[in-house]
PDB file of N, CA and C in Angstrom:
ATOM      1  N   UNK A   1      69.741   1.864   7.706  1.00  0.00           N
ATOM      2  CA  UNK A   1      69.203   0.985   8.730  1.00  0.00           C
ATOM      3  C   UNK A   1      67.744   1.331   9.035  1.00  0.00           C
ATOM      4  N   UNK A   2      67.310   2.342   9.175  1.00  0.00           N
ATOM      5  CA  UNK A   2      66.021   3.030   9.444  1.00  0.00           C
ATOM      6  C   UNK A   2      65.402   2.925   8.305  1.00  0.00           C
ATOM      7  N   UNK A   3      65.539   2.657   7.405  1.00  0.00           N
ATOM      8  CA  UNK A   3      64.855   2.254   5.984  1.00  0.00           C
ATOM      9  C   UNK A   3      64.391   1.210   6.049  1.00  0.00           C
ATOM     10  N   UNK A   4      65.209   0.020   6.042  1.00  0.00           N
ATOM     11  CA  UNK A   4      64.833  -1.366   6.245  1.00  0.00           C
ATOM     12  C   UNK A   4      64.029  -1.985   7.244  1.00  0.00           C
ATOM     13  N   UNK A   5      64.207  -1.215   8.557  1.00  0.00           N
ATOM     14  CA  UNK A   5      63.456  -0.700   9.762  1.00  0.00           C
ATOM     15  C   UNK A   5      61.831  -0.867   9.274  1.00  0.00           C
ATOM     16  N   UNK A   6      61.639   0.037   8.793  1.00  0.00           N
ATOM     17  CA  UNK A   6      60.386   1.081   8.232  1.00  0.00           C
ATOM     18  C   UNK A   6      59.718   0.033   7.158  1.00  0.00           C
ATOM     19  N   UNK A   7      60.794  -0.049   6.376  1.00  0.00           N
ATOM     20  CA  UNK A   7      60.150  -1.443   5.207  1.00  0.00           C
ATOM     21  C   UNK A   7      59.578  -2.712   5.724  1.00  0.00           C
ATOM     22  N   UNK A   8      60.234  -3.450   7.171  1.00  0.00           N
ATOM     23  CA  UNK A   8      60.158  -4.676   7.231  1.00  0.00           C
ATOM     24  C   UNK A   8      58.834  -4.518   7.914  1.00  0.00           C
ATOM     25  N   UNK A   9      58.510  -3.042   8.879  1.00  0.00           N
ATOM     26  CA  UNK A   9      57.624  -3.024  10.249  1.00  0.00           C
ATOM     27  C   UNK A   9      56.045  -2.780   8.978  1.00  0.00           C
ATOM     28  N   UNK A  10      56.289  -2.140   7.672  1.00  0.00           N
ATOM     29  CA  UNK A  10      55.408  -1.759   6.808  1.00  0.00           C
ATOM     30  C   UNK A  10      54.905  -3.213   6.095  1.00  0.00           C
ATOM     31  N   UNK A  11      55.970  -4.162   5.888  1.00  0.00           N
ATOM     32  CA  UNK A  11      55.703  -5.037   5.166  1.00  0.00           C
ATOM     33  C   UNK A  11      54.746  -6.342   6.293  1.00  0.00           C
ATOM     34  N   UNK A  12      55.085  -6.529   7.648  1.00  0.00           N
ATOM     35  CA  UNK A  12      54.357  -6.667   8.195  1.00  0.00           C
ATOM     36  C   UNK A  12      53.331  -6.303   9.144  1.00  0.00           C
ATOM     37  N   UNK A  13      52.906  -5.029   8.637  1.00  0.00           N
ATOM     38  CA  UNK A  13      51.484  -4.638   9.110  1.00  0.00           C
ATOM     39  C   UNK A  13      50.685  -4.931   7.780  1.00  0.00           C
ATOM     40  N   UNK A  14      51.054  -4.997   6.595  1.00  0.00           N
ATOM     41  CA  UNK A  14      50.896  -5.431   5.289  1.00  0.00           C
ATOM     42  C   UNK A  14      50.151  -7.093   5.559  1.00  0.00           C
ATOM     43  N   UNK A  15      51.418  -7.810   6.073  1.00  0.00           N
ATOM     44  CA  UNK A  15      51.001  -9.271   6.715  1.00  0.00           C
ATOM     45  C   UNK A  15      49.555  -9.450   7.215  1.00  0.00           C
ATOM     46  N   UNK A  16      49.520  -8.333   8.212  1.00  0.00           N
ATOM     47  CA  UNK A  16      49.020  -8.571   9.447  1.00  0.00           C
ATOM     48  C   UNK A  16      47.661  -8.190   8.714  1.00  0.00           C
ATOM     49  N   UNK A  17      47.492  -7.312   8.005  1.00  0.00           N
ATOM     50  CA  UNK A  17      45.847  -7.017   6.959  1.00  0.00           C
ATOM     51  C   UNK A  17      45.142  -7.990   6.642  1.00  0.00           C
ATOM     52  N   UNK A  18      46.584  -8.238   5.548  1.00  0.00           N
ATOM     53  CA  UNK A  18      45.980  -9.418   4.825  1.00  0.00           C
ATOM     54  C   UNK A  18      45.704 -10.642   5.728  1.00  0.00           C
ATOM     55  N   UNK A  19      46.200 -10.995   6.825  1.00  0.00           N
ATOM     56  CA  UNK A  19      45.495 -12.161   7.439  1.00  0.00           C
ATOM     57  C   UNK A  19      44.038 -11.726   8.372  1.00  0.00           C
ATOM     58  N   UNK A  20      44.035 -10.788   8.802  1.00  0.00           N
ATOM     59  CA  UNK A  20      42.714 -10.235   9.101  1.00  0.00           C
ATOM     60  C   UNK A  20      41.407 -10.436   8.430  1.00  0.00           C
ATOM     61  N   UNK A  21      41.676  -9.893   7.083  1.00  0.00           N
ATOM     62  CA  UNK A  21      41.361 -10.005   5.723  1.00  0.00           C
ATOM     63  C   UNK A  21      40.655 -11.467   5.367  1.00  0.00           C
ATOM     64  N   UNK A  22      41.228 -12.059   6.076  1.00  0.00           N
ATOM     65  CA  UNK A  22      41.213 -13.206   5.124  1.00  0.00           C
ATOM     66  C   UNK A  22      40.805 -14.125   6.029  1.00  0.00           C
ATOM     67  N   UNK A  23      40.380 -13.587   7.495  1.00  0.00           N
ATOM     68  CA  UNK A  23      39.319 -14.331   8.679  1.00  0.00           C
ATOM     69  C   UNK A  23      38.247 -13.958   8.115  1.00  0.00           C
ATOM     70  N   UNK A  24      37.748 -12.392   7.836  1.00  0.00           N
ATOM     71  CA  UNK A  24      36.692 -12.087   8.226  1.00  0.00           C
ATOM     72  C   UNK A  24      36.435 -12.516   6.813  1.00  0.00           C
ATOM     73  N   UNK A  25      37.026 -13.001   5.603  1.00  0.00           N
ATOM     74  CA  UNK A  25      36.385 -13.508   4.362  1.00  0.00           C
ATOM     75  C   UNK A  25      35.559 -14.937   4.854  1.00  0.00           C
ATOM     76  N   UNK A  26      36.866 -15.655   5.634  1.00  0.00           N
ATOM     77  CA  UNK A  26      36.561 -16.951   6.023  1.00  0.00           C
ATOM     78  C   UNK A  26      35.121 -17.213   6.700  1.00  0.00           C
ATOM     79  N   UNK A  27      35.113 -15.938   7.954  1.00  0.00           N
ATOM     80  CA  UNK A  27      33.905 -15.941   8.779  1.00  0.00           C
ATOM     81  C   UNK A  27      32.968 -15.845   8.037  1.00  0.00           C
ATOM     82  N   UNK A  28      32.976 -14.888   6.665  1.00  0.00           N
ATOM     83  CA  UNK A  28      31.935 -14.470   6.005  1.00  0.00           C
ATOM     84  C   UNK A  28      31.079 -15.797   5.089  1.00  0.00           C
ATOM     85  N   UNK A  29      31.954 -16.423   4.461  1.00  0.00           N
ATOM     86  CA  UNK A  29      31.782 -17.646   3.976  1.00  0.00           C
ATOM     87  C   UNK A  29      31.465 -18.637   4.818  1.00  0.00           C
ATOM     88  N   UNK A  30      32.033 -18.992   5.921  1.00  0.00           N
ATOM     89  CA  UNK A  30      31.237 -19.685   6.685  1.00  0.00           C
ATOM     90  C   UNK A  30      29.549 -19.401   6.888  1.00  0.00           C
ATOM     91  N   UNK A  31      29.393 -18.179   7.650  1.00  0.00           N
ATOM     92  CA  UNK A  31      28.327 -17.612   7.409  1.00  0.00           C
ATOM     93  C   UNK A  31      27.261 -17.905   6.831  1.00  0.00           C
ATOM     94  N   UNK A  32      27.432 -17.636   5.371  1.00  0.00           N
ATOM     95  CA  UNK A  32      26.592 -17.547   4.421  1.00  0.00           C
ATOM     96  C   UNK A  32      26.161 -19.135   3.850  1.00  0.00           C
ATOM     97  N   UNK A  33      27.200 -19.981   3.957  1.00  0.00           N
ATOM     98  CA  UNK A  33      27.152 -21.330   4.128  1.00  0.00           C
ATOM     99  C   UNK A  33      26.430 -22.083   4.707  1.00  0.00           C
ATOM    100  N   UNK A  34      26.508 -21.595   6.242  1.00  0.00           N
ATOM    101  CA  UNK A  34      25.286 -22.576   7.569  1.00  0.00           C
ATOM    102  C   UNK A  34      24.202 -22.015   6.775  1.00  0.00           C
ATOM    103  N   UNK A  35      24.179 -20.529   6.477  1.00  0.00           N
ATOM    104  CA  UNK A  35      22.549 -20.213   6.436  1.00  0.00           C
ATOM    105  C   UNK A  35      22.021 -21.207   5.372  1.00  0.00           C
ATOM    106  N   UNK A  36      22.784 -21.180   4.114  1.00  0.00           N
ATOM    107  CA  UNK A  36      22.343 -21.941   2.982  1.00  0.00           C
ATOM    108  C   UNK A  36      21.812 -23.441   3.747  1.00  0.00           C
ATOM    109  N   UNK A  37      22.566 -23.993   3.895  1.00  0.00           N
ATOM    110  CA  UNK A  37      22.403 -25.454   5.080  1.00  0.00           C
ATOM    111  C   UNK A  37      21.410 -25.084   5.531  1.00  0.00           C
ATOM    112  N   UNK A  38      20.797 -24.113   6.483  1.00  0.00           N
ATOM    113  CA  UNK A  38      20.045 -24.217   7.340  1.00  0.00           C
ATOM    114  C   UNK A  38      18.410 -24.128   6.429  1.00  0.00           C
ATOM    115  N   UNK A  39      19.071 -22.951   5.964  1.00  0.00           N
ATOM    116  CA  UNK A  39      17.260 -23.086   4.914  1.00  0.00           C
ATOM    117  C   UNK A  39      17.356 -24.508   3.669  1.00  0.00           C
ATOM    118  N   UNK A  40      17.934 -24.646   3.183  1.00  0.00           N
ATOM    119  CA  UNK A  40      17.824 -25.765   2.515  1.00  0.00           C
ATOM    120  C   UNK A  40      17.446 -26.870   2.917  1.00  0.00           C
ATOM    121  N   UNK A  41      18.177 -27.028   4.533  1.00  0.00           N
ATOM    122  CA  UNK A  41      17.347 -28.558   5.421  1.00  0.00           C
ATOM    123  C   UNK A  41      15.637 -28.221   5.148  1.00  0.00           C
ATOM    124  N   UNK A  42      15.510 -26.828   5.812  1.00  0.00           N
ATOM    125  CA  UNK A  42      13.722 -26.385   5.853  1.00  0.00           C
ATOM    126  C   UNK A  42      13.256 -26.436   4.892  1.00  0.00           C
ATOM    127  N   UNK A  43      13.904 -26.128   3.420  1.00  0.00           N
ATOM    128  CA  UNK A  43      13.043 -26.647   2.568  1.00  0.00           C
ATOM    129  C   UNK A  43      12.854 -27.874   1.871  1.00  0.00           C
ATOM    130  N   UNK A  44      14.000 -28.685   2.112  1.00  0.00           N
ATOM    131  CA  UNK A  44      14.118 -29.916   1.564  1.00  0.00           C
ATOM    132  C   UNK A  44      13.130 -30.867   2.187  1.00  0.00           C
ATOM    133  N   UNK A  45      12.970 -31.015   3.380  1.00  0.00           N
ATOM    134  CA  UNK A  45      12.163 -31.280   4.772  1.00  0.00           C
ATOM    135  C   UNK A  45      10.906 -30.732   4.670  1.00  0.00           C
ATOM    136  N   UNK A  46      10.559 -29.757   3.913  1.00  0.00           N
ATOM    137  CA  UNK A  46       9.215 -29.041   4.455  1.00  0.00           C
ATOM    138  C   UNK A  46       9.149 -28.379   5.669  1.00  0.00           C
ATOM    139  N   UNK A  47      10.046 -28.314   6.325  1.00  0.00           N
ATOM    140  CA  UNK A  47       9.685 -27.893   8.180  1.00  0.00           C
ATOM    141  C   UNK A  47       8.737 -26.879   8.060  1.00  0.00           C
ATOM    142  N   UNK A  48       8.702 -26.089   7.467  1.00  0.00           N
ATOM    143  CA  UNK A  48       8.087 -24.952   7.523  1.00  0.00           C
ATOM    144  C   UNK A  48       6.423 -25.262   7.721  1.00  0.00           C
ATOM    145  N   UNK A  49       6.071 -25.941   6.941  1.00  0.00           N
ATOM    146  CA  UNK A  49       4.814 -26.382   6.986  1.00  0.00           C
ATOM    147  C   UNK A  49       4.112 -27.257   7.769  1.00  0.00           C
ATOM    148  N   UNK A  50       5.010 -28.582   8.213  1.00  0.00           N
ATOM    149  CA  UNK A  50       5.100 -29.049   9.195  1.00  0.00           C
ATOM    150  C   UNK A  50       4.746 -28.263  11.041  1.00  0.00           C
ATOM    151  N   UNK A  51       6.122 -27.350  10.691  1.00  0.00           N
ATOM    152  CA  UNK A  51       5.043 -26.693  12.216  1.00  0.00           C
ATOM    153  C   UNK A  51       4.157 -25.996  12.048  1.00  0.00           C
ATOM    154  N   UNK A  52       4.102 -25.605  10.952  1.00  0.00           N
ATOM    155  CA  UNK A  52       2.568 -24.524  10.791  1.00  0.00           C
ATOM    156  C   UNK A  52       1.430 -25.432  11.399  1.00  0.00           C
ATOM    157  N   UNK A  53       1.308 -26.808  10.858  1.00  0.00           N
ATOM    158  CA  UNK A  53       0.296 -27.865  11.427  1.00  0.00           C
ATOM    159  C   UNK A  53       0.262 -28.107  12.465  1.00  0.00           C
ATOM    160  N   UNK A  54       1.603 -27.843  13.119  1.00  0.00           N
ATOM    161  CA  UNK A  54       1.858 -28.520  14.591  1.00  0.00           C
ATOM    162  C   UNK A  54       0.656 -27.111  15.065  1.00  0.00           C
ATOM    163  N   UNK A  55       1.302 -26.147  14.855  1.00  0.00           N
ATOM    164  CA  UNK A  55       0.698 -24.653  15.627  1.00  0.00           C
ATOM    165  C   UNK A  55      -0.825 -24.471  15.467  1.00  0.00           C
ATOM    166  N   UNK A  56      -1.443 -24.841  14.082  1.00  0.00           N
ATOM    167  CA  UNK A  56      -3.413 -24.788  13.356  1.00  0.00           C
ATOM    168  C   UNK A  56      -3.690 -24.937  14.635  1.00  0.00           C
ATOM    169  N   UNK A  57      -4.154 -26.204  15.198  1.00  0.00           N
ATOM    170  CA  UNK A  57      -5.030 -26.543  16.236  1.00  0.00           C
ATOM    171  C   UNK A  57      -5.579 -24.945  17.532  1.00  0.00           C
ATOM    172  N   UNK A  58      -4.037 -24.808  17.869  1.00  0.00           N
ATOM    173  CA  UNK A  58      -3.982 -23.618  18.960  1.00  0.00           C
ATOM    174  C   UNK A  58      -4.400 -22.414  17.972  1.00  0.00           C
ATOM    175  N   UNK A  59      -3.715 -22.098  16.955  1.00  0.00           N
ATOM    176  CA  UNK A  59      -4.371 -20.834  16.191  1.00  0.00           C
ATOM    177  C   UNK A  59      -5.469 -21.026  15.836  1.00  0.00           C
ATOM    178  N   UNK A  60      -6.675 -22.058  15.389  1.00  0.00           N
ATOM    179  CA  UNK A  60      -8.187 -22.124  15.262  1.00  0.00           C
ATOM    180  C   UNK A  60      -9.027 -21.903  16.854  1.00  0.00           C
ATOM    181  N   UNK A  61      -8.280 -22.710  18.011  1.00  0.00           N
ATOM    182  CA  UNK A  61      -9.340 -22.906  18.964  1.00  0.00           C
ATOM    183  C   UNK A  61      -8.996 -21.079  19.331  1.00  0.00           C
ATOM    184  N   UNK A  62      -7.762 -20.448  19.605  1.00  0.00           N
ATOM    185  CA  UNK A  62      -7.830 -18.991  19.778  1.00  0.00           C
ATOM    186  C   UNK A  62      -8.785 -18.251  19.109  1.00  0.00           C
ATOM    187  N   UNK A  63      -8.547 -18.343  17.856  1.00  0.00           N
ATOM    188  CA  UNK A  63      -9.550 -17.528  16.629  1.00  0.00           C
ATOM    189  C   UNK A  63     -11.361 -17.736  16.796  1.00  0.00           C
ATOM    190  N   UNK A  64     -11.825 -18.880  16.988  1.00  0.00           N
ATOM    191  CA  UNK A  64     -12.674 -19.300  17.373  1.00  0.00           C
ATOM    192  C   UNK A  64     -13.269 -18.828  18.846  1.00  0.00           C
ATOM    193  N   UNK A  65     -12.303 -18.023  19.485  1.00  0.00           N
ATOM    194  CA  UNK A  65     -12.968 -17.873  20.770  1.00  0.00           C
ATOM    195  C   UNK A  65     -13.399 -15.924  20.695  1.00  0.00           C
ATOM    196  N   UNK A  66     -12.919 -15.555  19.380  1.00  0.00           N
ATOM    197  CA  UNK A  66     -12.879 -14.054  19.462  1.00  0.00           C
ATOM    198  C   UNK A  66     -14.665 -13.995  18.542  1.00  0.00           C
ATOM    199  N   UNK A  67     -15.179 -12.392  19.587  1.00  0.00           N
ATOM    200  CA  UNK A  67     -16.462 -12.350  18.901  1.00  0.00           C
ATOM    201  C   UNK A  67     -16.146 -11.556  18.103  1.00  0.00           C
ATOM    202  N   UNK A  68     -17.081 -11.609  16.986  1.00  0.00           N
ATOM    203  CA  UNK A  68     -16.950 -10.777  15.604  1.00  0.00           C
ATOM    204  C   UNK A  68     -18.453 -10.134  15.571  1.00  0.00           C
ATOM    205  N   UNK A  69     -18.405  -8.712  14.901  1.00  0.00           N
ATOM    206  CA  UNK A  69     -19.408  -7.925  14.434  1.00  0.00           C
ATOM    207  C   UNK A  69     -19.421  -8.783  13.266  1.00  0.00           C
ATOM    208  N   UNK A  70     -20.961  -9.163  13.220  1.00  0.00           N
ATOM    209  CA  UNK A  70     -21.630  -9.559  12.089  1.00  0.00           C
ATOM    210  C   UNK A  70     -22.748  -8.851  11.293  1.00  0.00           C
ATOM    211  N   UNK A  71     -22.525  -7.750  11.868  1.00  0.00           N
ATOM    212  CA  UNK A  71     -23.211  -6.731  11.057  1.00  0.00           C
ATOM    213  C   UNK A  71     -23.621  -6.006   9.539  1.00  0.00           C
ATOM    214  N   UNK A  72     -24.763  -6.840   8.896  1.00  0.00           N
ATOM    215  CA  UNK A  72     -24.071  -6.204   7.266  1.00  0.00           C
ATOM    216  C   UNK A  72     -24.231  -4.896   7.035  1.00  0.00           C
TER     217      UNK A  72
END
């Protein structure tokens, strides 16, 4: 009786792994999935470059306001 006991409580912590197992595969794949999605929209789209343009204006008039040694 204590055998079968031992076998059934072994065979489902066995269960219980493998479904653990097999979230954090799921989570993992999900994961790696959005990211693909996510950079692929940005590059398919260009976004990247797009806001870079949005941002030029403010990064020239900043840059433009700093003095520089012009010293040769």
């Amino acid at each position: 009786m204590r055998k079968k006991a031992k076998e059934i409580r072994r065979k489902k912590a066995k269960r219980k792994m493998k479904r653990k197992m097999m979230k954090v595969l799921l989570n993992l794949f999900l994961l790696v999935t959005g990211l693909f999605v996510v950079t692929f929209t940005v590059y398919f789209f260009n976004l990247d470059m797009k806001l870079t343009s949005m941002i030029e204006p403010f990064l020239l008039k900043h840059y433009d306001r700093i003095e520089r040694n012009q010293h040769l």
